[in-house]
N, C-alpha and C. Protein backbone atom coordinates (compact mmCIF):
# COMPACT_ATOMS: atom_id res chain seq x y z
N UNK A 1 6.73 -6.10 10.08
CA UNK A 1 7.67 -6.97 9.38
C UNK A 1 6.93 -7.73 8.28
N UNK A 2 7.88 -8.27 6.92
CA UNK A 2 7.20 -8.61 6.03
C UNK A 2 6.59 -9.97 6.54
N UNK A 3 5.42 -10.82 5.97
CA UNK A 3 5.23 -11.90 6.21
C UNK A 3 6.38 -12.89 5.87
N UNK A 4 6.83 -14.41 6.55
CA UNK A 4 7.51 -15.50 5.85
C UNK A 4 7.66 -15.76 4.24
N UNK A 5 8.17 -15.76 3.99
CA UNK A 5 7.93 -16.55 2.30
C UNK A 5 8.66 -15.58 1.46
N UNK A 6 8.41 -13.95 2.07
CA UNK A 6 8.66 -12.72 1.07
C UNK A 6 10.03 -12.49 0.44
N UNK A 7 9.83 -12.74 -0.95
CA UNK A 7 10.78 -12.23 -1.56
C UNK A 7 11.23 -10.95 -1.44
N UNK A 8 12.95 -10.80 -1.54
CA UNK A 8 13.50 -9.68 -1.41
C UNK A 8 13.37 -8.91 -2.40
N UNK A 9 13.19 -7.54 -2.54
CA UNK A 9 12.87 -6.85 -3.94
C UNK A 9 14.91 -6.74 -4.50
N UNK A 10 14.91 -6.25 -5.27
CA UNK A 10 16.38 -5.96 -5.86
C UNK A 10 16.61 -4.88 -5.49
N UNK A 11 18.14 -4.90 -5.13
CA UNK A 11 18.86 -3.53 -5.01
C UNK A 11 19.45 -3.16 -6.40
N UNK A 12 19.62 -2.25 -6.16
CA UNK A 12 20.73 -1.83 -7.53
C UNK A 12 21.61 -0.62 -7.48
N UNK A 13 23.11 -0.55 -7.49
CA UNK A 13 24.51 -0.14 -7.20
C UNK A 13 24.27 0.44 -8.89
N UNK A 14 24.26 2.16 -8.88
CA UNK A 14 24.39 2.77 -10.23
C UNK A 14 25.76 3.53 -10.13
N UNK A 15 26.72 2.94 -10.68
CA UNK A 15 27.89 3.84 -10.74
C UNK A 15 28.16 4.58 -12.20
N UNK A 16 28.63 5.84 -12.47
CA UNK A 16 28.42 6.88 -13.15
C UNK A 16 29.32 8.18 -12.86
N UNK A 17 29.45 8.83 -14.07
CA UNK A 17 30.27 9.43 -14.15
C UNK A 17 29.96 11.31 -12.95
N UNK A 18 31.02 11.15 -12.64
CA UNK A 18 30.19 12.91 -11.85
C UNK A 18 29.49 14.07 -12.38
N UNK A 19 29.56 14.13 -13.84
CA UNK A 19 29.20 15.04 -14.39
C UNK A 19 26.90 14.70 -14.71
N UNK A 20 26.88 13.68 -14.30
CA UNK A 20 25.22 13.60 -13.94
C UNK A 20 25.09 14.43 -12.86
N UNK A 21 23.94 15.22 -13.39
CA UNK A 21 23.30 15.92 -12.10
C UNK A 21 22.01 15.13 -11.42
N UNK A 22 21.62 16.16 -10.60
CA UNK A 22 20.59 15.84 -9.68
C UNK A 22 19.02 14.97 -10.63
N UNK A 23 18.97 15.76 -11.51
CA UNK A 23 17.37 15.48 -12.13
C UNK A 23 18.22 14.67 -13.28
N UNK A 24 19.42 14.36 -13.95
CA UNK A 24 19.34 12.99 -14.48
C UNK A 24 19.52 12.59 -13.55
N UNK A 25 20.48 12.41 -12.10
CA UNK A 25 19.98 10.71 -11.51
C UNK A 25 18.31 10.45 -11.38
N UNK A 26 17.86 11.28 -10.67
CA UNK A 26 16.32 10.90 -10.64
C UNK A 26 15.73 10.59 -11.76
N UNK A 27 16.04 11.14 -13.22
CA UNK A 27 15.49 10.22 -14.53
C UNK A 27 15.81 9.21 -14.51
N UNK A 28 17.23 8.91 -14.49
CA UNK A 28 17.99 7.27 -14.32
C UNK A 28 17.09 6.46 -13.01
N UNK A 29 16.90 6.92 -12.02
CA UNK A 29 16.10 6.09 -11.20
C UNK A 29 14.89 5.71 -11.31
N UNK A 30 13.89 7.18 -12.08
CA UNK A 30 12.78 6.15 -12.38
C UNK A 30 12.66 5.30 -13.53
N UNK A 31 13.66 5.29 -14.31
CA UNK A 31 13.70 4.85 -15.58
C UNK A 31 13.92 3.17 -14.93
N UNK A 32 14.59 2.97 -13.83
CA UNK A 32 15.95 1.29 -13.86
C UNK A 32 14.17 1.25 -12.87
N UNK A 33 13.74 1.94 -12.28
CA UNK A 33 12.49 1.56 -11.12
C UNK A 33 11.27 0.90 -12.46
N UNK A 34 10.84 1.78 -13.44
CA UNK A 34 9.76 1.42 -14.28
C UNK A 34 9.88 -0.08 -15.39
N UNK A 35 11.31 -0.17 -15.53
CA UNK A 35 11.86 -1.05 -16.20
C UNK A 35 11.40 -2.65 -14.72
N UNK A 36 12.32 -2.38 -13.98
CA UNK A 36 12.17 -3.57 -13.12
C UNK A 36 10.85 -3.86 -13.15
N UNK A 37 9.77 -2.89 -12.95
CA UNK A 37 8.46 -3.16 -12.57
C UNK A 37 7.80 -3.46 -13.57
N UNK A 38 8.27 -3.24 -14.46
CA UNK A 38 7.23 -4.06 -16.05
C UNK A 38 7.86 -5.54 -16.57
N UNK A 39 9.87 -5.60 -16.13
CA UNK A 39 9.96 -6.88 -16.57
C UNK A 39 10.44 -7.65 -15.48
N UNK A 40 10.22 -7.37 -14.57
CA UNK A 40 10.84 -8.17 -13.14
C UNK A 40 9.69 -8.36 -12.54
N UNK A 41 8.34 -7.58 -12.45
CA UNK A 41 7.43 -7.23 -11.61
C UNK A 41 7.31 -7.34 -10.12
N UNK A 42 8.21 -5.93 -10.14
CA UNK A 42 8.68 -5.51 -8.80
C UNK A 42 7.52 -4.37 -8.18
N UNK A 43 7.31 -4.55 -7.26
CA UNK A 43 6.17 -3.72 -6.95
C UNK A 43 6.88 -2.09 -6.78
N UNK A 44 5.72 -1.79 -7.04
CA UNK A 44 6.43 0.17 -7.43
C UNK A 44 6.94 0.90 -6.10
N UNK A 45 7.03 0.44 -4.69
CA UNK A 45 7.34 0.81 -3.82
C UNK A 45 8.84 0.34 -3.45
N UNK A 46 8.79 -0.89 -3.95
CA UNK A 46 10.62 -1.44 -3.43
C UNK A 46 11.32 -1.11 -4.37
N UNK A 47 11.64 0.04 -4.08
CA UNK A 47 13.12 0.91 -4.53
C UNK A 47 14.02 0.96 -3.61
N UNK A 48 14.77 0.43 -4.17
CA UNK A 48 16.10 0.29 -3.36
C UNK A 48 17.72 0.67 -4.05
N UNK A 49 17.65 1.36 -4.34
CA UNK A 49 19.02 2.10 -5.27
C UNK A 49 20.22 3.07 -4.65
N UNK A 50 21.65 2.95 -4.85
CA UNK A 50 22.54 3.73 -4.27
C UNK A 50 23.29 4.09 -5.84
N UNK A 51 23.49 5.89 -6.19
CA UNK A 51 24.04 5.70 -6.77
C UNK A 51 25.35 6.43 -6.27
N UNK A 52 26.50 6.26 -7.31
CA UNK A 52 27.94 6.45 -7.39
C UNK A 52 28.22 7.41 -8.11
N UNK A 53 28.32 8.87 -7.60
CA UNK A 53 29.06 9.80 -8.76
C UNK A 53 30.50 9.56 -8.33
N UNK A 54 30.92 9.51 -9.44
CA UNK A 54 32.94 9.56 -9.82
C UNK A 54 33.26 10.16 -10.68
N UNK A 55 34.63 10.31 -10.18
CA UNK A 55 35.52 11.23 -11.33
C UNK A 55 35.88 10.16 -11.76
N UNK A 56 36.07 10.72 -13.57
CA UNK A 56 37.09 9.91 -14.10
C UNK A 56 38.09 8.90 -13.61
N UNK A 57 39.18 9.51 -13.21
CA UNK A 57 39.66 8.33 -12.42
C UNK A 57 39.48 7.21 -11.38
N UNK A 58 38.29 7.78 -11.21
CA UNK A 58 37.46 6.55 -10.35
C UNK A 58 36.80 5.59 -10.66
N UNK A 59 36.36 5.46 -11.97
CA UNK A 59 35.27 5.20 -12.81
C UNK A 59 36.16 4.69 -14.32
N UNK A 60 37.02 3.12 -13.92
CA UNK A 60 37.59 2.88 -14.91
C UNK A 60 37.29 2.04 -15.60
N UNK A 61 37.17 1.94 -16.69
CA UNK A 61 36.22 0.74 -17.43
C UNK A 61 36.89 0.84 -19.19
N UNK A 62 36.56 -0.19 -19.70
CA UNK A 62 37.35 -0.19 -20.97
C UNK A 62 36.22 -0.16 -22.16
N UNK A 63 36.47 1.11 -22.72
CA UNK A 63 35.91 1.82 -23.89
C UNK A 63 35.52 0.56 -25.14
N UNK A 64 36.44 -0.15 -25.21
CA UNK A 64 35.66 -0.97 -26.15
C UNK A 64 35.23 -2.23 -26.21
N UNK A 65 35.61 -2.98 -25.03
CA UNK A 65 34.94 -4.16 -24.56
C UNK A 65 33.59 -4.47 -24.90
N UNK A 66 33.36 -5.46 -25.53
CA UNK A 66 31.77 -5.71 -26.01
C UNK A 66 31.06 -4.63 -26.32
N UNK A 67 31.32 -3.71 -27.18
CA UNK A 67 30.87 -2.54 -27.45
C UNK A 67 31.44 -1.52 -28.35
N UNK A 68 30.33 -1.00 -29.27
CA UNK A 68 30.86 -0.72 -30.11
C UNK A 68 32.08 1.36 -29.88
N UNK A 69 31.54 1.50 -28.53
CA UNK A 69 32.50 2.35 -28.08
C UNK A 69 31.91 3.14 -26.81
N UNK A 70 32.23 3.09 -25.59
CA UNK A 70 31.74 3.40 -24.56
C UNK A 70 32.36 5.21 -24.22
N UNK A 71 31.36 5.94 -24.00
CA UNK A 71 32.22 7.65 -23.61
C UNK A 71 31.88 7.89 -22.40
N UNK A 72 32.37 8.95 -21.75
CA UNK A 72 32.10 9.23 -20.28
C UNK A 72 30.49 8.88 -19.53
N UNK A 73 29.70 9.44 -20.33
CA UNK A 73 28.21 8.98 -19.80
C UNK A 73 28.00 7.54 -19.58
N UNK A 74 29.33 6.63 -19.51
CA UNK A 74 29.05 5.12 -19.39
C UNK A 74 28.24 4.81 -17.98
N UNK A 75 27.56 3.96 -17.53
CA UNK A 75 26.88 3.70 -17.09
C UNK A 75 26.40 2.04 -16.28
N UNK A 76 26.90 2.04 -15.04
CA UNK A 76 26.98 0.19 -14.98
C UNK A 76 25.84 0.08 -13.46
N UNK A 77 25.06 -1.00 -13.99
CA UNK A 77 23.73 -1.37 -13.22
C UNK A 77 24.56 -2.46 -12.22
N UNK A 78 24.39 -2.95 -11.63
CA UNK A 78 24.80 -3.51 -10.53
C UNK A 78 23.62 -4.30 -9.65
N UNK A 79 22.93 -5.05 -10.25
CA UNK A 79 21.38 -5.56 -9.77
C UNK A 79 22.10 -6.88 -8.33
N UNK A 80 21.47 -6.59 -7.44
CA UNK A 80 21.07 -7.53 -6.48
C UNK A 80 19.63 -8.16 -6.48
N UNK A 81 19.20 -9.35 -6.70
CA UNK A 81 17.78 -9.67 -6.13
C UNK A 81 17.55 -11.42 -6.06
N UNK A 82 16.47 -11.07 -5.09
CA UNK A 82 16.18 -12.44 -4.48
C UNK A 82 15.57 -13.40 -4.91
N UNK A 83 14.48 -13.31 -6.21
CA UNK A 83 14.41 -14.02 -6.97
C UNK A 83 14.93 -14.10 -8.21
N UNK A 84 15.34 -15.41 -8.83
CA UNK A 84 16.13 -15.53 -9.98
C UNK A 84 15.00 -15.37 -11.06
N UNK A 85 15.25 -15.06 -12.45
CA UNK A 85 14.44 -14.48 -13.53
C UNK A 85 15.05 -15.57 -14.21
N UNK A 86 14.20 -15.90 -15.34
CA UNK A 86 14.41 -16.43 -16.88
C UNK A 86 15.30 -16.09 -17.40
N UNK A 87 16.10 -16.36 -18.10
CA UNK A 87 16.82 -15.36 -19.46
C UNK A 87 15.82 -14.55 -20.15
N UNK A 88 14.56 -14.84 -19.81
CA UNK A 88 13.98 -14.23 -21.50
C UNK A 88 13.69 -13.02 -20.51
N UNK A 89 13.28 -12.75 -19.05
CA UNK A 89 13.16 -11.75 -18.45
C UNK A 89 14.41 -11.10 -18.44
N UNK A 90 15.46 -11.62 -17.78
CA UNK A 90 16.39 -10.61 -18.24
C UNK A 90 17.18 -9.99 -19.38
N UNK A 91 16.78 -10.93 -20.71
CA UNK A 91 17.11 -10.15 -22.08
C UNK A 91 15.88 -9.05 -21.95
N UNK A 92 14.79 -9.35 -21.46
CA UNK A 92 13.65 -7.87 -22.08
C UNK A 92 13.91 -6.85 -20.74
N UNK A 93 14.71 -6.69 -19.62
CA UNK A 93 14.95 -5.66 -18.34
C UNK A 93 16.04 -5.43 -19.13
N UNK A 94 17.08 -5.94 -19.84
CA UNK A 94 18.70 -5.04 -20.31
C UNK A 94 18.04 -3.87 -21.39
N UNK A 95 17.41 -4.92 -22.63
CA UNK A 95 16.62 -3.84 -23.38
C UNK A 95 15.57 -3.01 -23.05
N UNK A 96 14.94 -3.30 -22.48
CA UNK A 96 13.82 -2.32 -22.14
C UNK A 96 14.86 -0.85 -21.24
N UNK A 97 15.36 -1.09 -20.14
CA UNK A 97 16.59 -0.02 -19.98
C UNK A 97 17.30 0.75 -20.54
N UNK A 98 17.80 -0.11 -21.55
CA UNK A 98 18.34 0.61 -22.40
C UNK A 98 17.71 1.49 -23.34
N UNK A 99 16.84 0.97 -23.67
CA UNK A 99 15.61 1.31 -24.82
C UNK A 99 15.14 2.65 -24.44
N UNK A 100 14.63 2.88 -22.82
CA UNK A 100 14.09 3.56 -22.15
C UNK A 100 15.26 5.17 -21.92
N UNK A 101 16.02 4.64 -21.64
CA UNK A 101 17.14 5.53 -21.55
C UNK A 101 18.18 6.39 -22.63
N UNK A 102 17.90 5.74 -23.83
CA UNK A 102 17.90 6.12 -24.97
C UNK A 102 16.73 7.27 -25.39
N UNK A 103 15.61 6.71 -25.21
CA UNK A 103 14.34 7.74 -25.90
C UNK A 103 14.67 8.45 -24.56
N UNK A 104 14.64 8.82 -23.57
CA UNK A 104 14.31 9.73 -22.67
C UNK A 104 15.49 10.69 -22.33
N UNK A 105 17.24 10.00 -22.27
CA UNK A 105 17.65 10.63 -21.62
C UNK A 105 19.09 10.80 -23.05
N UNK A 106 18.39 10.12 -24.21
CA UNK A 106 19.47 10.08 -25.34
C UNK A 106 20.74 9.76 -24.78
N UNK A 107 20.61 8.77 -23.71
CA UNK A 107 22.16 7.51 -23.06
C UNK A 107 22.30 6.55 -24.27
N UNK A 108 23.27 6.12 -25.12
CA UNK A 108 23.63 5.39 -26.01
C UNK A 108 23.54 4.12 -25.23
N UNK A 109 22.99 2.80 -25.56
CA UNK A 109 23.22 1.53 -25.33
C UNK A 109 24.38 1.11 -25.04
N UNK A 110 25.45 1.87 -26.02
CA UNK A 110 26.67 1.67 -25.81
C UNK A 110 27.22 1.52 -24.43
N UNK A 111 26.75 2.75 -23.77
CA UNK A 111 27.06 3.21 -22.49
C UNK A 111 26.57 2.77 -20.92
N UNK A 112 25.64 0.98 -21.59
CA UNK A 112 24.79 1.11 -20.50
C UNK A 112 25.03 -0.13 -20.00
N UNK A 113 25.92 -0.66 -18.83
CA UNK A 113 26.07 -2.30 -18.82
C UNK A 113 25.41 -2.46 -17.22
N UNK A 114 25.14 -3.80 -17.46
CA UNK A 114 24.30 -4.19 -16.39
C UNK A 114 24.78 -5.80 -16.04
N UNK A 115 25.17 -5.40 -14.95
CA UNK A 115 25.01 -7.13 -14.08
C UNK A 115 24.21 -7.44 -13.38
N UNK A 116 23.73 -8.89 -13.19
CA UNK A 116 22.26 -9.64 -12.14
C UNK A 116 22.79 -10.28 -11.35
N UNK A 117 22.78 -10.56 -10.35
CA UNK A 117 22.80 -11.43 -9.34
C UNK A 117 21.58 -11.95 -8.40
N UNK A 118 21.94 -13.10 -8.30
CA UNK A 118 20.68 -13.56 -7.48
C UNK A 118 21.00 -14.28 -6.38
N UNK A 119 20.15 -14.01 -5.44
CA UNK A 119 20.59 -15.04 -3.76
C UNK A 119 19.34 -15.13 -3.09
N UNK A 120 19.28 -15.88 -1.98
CA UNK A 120 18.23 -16.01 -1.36
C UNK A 120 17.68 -14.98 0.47
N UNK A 121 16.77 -15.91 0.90
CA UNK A 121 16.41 -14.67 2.08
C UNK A 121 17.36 -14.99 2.94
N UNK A 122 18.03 -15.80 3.20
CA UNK A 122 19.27 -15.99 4.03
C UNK A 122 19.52 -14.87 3.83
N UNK A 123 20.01 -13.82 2.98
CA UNK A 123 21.64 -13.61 2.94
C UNK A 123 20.80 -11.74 2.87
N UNK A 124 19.77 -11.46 3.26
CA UNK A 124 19.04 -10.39 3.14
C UNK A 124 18.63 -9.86 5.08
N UNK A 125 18.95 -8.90 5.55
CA UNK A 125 18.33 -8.63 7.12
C UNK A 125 17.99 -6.76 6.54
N UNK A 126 16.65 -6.71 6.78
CA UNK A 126 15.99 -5.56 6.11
C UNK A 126 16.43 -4.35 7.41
N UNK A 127 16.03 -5.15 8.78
CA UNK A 127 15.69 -4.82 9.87
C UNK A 127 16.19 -5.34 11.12
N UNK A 128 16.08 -4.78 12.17
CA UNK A 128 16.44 -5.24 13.76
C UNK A 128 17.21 -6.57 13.65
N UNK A 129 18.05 -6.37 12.49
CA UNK A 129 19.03 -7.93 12.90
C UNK A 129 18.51 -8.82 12.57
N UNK A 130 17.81 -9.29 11.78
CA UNK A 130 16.39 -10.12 11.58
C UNK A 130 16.73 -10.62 10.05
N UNK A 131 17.04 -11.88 9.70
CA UNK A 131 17.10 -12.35 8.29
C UNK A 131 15.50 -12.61 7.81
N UNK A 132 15.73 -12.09 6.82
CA UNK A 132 14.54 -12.49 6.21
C UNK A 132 14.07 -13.61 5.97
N UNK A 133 14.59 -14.70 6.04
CA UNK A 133 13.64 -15.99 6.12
C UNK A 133 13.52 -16.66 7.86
N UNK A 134 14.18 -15.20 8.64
CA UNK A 134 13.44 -15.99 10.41
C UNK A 134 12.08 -14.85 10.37
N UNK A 135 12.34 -14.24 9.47
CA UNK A 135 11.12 -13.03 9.58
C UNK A 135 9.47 -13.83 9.97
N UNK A 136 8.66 -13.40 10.35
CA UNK A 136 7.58 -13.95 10.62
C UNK A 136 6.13 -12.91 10.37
């Protein structure tokens, strides 16, 4: 069990269209994994990711909302984590993601939205029923 004190690493909920295959999700995963770990500094082992293939109709979201036009490859991050970040960390994890996913997987920015949330070890049990801040 982790020691007392330990911060929870972040989860992250990738929902996406069905037409991603197997080796883009795994680009998309190490891409949102290398990003966290350069601007979150998340250690390279706590990966914790579920993603969501959907059909179209599952996967409804509005094309031009804050954006200059969103297409099927849209793309929404869904961050859980236990410590809270700066703004200036999370303006350089949206871009750096995006940035990253652009040069590698040619995903438009357009297409790439991301929410943060933050909570504490209360509200985290990794294991045997066990919250992470009775952890010992």
């Amino acid at each position: 069990m982790p020691a007392r004190g330990v911060t929870p690493m972040p989860f992250t909920r990738i929902s996406l269209h069905q037409s991603y295959n197997d080796t883009q999700i795994m680009q998309i995963s190490d891409i949102l994994q290398q990003s966290l770990e350069t601007e979150f500094a998340v250690p390279p082992h706590d990966r914790f990711q579920v993603f969501e293939r959907l059909p179209a109709n599952q996967h409804v979201f509005d094309r031009r909302y804050k954006s200059a036009g969103r297409s099927d490859s849209f793309i929404q991050f869904h961050l859980l984590a236990g410590k809270p970040r700066s703004v200036e960390q999370k303006r350089n994890f949206c871009r750096t993601l995006c940035q990253r996913l652009q040069t590698k997987l040619h995903i438009s920015p357009d297409d790439v939205m991301v929410m943060m949330q933050f909570n504490t070890a209360d509200e985290w049990s990794f294991s045997y029923g066990l919250l992470l801040s009775e952890e010992v």
